[in-house]
Protein backbone atom coordinates (compact mmCIF):
# COMPACT_ATOMS: atom_id res chain seq x y z
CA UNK A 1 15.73 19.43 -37.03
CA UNK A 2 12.16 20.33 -36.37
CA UNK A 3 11.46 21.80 -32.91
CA UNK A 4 7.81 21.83 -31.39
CA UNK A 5 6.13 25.36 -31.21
CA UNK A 6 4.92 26.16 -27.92
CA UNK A 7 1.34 25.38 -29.13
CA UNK A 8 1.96 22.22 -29.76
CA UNK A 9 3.64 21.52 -27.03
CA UNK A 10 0.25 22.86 -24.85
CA UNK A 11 -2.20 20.98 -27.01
CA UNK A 12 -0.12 17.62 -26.31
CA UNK A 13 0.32 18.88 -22.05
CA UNK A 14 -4.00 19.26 -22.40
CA UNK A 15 -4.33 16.04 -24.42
CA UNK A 16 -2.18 13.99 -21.71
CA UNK A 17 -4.12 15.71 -19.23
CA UNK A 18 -7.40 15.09 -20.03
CA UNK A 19 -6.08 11.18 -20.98
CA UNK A 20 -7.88 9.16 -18.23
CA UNK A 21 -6.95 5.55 -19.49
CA UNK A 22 -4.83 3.83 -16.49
CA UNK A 23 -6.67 6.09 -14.13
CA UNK A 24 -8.16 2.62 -12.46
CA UNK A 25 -4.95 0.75 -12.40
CA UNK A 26 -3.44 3.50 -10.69
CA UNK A 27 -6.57 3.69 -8.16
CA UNK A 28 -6.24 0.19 -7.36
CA UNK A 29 -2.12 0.00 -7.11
CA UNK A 30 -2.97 3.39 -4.58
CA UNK A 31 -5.75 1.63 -2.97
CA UNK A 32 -3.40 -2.00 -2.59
CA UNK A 33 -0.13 0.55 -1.39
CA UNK A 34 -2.72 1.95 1.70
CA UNK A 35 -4.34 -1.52 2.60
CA UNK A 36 -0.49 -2.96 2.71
CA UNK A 37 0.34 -0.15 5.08
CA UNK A 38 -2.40 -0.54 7.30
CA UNK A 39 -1.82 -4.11 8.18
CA UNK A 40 2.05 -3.62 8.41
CA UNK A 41 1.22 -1.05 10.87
CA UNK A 42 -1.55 -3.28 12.75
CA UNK A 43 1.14 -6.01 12.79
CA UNK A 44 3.83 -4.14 14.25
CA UNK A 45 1.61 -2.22 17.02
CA UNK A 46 0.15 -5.90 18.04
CA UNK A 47 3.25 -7.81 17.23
CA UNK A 48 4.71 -7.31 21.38
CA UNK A 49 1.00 -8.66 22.81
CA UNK A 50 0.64 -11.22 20.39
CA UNK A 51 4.18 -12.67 21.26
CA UNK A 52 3.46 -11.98 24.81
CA UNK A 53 -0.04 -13.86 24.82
CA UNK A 54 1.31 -16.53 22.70
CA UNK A 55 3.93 -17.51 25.34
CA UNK A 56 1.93 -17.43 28.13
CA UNK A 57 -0.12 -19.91 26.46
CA UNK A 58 2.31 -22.09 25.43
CA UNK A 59 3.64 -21.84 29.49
CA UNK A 60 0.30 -22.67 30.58
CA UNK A 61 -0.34 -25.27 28.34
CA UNK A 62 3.10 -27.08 29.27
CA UNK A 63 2.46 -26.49 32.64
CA UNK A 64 -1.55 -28.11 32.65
CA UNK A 65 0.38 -31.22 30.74
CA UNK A 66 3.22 -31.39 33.59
């Protein structure tokens, strides 16, 4: 069984290193992850008021019709 000299095993660690294909998908997947939390976090911190103004217009809608 052949085993990889150290050498070789640092040229390939360099050569992956300096390997930028997939750098973009990875940007974008990173950029998609942040814009995902954001409006997660928007919709829970607004989710109360929204429920809360919601109601009160369906009450004063009912109650104009009444």
């Amino acid at each position: 069984m052949n085993l990889p000299t150290t050498t070789h095993l640092r040229r390939r660690l360099l050569r992956f290193l300096a390997d930028r294909r997939g750098s973009n998908a990875v940007e974008y997947a990173l950029l998609a992850a942040m814009v995902a939390i954001t409006a997660i976090t928007g919709i829970v911190a607004f989710a109360d008021s929204s429920v809360t103004m919601w109601t009160d217009l369906g009450t004063t809608i009912r109650d104009a019709l009444d």
